[in-house]
N, C-alpha and C. Protein backbone atom coordinates (compact mmCIF):
# COMPACT_ATOMS: atom_id res chain seq x y z
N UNK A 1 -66.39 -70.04 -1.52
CA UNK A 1 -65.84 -69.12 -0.54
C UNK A 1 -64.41 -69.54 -0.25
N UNK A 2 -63.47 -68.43 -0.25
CA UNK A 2 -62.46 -68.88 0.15
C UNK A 2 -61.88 -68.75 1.69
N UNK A 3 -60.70 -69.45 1.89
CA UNK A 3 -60.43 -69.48 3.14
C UNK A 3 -60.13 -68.25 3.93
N UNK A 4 -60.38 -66.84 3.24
CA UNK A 4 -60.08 -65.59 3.78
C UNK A 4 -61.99 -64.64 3.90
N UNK A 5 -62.79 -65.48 3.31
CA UNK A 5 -63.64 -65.42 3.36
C UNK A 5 -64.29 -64.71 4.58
N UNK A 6 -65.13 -64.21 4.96
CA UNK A 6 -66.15 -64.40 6.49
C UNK A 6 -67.03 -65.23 6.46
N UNK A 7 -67.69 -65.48 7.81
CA UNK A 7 -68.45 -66.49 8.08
C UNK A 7 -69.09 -66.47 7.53
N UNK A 8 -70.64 -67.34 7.91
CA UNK A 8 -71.69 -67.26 7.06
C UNK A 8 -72.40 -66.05 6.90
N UNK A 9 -72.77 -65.63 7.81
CA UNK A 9 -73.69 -64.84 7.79
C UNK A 9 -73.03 -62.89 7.52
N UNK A 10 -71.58 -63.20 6.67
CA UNK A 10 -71.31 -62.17 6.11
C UNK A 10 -70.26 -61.31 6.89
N UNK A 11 -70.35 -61.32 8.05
CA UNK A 11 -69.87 -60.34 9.34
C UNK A 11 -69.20 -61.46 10.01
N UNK A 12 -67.89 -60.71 10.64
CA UNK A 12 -67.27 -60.93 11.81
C UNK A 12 -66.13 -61.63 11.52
N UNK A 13 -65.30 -62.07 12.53
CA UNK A 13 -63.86 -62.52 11.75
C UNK A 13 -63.82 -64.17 10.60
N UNK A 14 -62.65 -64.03 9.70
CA UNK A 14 -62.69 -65.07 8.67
C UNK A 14 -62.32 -66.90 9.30
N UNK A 15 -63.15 -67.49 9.12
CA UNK A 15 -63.53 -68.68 9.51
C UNK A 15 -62.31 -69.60 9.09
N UNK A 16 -61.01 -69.85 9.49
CA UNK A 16 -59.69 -70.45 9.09
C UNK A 16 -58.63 -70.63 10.74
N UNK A 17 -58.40 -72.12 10.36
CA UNK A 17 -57.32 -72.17 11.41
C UNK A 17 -55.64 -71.91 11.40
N UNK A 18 -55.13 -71.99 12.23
CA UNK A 18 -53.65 -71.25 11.53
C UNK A 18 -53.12 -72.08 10.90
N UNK A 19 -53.47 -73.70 10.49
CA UNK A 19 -52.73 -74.60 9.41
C UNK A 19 -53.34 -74.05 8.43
N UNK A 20 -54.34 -73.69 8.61
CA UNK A 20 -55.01 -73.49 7.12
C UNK A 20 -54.19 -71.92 6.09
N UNK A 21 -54.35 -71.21 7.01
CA UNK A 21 -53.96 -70.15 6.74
C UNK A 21 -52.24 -70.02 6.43
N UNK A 22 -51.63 -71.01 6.85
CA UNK A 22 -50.24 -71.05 6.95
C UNK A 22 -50.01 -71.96 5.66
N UNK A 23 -51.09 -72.78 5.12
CA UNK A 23 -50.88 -73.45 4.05
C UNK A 23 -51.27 -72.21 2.75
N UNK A 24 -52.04 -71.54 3.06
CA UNK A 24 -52.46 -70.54 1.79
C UNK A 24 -51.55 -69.38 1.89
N UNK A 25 -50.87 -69.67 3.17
CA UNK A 25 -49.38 -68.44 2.75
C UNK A 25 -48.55 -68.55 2.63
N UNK A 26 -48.20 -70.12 1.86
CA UNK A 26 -47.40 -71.22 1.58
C UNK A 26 -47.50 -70.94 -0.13
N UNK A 27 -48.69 -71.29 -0.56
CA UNK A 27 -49.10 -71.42 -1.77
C UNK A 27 -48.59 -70.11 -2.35
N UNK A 28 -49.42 -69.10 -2.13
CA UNK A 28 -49.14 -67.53 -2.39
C UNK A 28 -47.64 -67.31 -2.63
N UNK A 29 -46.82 -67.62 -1.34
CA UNK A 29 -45.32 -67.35 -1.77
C UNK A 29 -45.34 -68.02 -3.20
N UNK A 30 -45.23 -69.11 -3.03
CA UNK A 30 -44.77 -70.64 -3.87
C UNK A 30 -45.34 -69.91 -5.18
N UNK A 31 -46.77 -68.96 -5.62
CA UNK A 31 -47.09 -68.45 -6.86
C UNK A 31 -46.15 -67.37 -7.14
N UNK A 32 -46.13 -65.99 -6.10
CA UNK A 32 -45.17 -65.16 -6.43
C UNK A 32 -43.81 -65.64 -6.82
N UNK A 33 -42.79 -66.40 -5.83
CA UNK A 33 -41.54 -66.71 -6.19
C UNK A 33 -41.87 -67.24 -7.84
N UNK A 34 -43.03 -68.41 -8.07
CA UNK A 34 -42.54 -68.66 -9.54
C UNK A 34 -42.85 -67.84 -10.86
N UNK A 35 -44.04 -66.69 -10.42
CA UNK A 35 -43.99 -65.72 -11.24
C UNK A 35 -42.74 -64.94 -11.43
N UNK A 36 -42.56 -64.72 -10.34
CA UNK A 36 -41.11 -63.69 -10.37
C UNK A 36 -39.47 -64.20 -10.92
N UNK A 37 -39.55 -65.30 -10.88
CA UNK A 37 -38.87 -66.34 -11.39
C UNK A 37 -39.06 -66.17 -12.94
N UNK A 38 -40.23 -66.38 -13.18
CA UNK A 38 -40.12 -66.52 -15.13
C UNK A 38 -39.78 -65.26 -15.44
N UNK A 39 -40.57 -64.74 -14.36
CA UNK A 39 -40.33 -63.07 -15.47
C UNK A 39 -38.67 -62.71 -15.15
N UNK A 40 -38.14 -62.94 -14.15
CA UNK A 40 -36.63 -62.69 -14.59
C UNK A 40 -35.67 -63.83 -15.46
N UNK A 41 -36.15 -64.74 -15.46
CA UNK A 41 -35.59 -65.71 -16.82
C UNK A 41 -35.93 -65.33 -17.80
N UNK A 42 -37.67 -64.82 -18.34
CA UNK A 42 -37.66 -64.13 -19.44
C UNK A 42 -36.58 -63.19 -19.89
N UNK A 43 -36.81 -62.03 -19.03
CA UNK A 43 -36.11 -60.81 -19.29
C UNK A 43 -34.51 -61.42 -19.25
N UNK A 44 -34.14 -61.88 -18.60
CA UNK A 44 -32.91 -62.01 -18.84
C UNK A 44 -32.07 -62.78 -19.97
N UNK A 45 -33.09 -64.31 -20.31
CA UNK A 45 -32.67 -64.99 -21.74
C UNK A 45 -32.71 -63.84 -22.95
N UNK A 46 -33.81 -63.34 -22.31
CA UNK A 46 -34.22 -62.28 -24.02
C UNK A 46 -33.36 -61.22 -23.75
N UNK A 47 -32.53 -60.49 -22.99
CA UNK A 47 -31.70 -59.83 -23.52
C UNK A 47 -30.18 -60.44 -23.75
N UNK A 48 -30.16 -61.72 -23.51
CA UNK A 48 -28.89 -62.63 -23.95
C UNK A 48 -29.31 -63.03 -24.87
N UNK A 49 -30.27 -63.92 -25.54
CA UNK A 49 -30.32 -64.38 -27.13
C UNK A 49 -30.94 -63.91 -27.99
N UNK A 50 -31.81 -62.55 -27.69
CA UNK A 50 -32.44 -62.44 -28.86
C UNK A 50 -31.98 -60.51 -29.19
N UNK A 51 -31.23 -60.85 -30.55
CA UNK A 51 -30.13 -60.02 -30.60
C UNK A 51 -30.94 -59.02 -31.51
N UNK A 52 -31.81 -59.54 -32.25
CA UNK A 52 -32.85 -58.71 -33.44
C UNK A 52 -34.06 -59.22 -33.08
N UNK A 53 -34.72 -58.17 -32.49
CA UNK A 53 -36.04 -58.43 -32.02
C UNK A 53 -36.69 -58.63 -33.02
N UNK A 54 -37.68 -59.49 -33.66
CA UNK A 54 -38.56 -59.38 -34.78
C UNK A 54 -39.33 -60.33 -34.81
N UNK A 55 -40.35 -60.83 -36.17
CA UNK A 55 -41.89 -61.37 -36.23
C UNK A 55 -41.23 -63.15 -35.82
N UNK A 56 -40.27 -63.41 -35.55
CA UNK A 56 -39.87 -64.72 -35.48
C UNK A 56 -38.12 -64.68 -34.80
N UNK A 57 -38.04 -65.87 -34.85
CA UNK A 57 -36.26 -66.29 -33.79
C UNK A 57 -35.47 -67.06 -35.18
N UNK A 58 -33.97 -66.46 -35.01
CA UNK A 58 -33.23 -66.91 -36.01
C UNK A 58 -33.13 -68.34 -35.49
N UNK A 59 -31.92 -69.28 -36.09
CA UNK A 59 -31.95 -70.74 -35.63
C UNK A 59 -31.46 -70.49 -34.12
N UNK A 60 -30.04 -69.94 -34.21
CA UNK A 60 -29.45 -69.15 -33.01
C UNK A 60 -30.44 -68.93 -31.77
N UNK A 61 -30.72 -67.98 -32.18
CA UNK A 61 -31.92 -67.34 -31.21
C UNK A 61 -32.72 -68.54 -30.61
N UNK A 62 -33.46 -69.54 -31.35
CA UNK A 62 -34.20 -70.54 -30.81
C UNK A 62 -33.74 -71.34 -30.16
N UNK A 63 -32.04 -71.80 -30.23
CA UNK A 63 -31.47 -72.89 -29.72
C UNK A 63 -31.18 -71.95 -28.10
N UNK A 64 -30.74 -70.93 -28.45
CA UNK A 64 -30.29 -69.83 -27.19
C UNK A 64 -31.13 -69.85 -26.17
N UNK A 65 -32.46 -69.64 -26.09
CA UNK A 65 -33.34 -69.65 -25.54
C UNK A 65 -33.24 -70.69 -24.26
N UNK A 66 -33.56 -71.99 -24.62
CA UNK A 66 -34.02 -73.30 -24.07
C UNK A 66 -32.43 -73.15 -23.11
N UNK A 67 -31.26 -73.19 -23.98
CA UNK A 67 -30.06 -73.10 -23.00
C UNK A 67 -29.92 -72.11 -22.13
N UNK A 68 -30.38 -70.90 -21.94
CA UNK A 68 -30.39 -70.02 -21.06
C UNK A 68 -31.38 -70.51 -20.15
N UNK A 69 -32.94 -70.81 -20.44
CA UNK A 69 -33.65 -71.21 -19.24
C UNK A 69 -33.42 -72.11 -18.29
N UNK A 70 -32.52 -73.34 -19.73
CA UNK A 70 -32.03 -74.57 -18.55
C UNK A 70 -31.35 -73.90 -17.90
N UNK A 71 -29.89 -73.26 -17.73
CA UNK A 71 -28.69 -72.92 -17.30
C UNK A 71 -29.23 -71.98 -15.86
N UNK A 72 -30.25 -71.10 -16.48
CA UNK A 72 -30.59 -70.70 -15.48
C UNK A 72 -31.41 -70.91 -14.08
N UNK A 73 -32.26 -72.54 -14.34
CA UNK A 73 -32.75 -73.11 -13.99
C UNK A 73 -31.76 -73.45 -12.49
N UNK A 74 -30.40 -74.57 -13.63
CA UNK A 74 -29.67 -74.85 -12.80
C UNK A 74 -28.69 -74.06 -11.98
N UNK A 75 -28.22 -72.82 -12.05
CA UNK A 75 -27.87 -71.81 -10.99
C UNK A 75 -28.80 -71.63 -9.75
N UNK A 76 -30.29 -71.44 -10.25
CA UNK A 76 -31.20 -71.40 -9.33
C UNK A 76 -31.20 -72.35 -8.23
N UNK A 77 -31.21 -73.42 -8.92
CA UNK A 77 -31.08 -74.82 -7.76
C UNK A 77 -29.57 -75.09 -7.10
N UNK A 78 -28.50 -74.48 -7.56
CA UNK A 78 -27.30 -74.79 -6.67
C UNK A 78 -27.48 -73.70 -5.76
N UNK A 79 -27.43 -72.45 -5.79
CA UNK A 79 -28.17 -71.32 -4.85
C UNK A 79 -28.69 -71.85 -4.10
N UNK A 80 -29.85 -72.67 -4.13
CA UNK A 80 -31.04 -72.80 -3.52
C UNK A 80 -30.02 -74.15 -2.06
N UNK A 81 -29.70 -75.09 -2.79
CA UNK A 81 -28.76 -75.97 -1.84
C UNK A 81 -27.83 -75.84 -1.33
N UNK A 82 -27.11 -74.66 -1.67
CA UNK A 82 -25.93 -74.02 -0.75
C UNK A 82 -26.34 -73.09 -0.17
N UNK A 83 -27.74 -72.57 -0.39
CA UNK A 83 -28.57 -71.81 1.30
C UNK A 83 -28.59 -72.73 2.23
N UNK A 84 -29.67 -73.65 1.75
CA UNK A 84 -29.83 -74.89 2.58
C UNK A 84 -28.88 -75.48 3.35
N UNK A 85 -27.51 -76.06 2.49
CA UNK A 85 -26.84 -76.54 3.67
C UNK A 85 -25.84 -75.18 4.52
N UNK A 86 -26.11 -74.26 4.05
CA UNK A 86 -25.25 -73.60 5.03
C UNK A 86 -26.20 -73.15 6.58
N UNK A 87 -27.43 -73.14 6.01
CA UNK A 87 -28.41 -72.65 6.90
C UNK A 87 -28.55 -74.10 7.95
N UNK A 88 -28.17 -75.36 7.43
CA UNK A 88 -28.34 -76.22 7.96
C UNK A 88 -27.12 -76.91 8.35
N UNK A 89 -25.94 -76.06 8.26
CA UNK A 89 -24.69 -76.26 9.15
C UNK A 89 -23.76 -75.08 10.48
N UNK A 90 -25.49 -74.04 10.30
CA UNK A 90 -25.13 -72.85 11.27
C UNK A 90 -25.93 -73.58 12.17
């Protein structure tokens, strides 16, 4: 049973305290943001390196890849620390 569950006996409100619930709407973000995350690194490496779609990746294409995810990785994380400290110098 999960923590959104109802009680035992089937009926009446779901049996969770607000840490609990504040931790599973913790998690949830934390899954969406990193789904939503690949899938725009996908889509976006693959329309920067892969120039001929087909049954395999030229050498190009394969090296392209890994450098776009890193690169994009690391934009993500300077973003992410110049929210932070600005949010944490207002």
């Amino acid at each position: 049973m999960d923590s959104f569950s109802t009680g035992s006996s089937g009926t009446g409100p779901p049996q969770f305290s607000t840490d609990e619930f504040m931790d599973q709407m913790k998690v949830q973000l934390a899954q969406a943001y990193a789904q939503e995350f690949l899938e725009t690194v996908r889509e976006k490496c693959f329309e920067k390196c892969i120039t001929k779609p087909g049954s395999s990746l030229s050498g190009s294409e394969s090296s392209c890849v890994p450098r776009c995810v890193d690169r994009y990785i690391e934009a993500t994380g300077i973003v992410g620390r110049a929210l932070l400290t600005s949010r944490s110098n207002s």
